[in-house]
Protein backbone atom coordinates (compact mmCIF):
# COMPACT_ATOMS: atom_id res chain seq x y z
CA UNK A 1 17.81 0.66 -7.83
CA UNK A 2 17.24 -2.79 -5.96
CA UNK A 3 20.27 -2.01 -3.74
CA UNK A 4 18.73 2.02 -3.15
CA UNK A 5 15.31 0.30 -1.93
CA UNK A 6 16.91 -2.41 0.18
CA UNK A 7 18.44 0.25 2.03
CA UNK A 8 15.50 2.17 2.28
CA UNK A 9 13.56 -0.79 3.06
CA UNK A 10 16.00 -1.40 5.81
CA UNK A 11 16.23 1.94 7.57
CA UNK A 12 12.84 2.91 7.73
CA UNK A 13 11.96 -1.01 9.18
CA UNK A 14 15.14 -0.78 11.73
CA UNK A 15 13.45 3.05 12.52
CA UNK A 16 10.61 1.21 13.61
CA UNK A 17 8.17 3.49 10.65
CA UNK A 18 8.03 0.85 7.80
CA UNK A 19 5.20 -2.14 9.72
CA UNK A 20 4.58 -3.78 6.50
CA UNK A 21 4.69 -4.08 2.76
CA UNK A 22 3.97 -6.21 -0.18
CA UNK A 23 2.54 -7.10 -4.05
CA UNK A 24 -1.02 -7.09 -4.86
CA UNK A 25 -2.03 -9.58 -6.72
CA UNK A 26 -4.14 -7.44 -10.01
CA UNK A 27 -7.00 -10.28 -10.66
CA UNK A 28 -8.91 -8.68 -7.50
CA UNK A 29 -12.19 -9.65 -6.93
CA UNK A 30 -14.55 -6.49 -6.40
CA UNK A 31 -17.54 -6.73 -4.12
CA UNK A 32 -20.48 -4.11 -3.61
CA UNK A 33 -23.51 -3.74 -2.06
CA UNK A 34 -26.61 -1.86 -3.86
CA UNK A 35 -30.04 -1.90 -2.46
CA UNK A 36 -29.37 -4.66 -0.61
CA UNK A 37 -28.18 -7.20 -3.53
CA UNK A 38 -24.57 -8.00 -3.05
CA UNK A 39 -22.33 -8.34 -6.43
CA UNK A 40 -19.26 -10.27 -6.49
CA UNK A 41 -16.93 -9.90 -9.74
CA UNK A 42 -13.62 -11.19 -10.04
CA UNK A 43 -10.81 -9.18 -12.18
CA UNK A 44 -8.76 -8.56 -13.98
CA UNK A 45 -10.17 -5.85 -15.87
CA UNK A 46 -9.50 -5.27 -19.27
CA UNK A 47 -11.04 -1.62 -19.25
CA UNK A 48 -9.00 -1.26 -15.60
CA UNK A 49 -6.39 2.07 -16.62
CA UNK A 50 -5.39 1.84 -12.61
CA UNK A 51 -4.50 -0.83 -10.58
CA UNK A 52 -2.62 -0.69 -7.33
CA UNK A 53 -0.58 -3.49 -7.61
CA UNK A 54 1.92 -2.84 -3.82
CA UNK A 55 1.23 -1.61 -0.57
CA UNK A 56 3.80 -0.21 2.09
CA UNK A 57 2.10 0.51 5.42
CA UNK A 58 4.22 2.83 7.63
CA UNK A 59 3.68 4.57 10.93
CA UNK A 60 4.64 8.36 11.18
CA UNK A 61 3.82 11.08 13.45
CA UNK A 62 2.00 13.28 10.38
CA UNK A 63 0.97 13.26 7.11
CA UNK A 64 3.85 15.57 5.81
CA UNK A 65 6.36 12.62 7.36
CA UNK A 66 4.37 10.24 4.87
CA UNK A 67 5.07 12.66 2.17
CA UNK A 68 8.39 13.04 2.78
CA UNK A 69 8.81 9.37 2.92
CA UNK A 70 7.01 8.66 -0.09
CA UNK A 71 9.09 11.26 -1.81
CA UNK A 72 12.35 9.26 -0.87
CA UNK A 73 10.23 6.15 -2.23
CA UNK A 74 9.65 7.62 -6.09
CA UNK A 75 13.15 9.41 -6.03
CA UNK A 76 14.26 5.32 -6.21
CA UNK A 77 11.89 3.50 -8.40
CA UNK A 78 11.01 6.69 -10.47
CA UNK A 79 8.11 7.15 -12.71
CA UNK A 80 4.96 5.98 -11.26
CA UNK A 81 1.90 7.10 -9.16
CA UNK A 82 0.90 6.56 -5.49
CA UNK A 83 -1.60 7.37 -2.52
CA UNK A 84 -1.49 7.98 0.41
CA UNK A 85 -4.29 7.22 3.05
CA UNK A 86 -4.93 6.99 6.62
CA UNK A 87 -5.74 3.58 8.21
CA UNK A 88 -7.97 3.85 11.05
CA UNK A 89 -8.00 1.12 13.69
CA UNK A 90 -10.54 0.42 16.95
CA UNK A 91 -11.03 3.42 18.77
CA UNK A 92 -9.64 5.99 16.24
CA UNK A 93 -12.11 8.59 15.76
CA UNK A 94 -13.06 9.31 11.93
CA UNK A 95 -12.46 13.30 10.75
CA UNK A 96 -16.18 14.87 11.48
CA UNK A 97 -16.99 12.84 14.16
């Protein structure tokens, strides 16, 4: 399996697709903001049944090509469960605007 992803990992970096990717460190520390008081808890969390715990941030033309790629990701490491999200940046317009 390590020698299927290195390849993988490879290709899509060489293809210019794969910009980043990494572990996520579970402890997180969750912050939110409710009638203006701000609370700040750090994890981990026992009663947690998800936690993301790797990123891969890619660049593709569509949101089928990020399906297709993340097919080819869980065809390697197998059982497991993913999302897939769009990352805005300055400029971008959000959907309904």
């Amino acid at each position: 399996m390590m020698a299927e992803m290195g390849r993988f990992i490879d290709e899509t970096s060489k293809a210019g697709v794969l910009l980043a990717t990494g572990g996520l460190d579970p402890r997180a520390t969750h912050i939110s903001s409710s009638g203006g008081k701000i609370t700040v808890t750090d994890g981990p969390y026992a009663e947690a049944k998800e936690v993301v715990v790797g990123f891969a941030l890619i660049e593709v033309r569509s949101k089928e090509e990020a399906i297709e790629l993340s097919k080819r990701f869980w065809r390697i490491v197998g059982d497991g469960t993913g999302v897939i999200q769009q990352v805005f940046g300055p400029g971008d317009e959000f959907p309904g605007e």
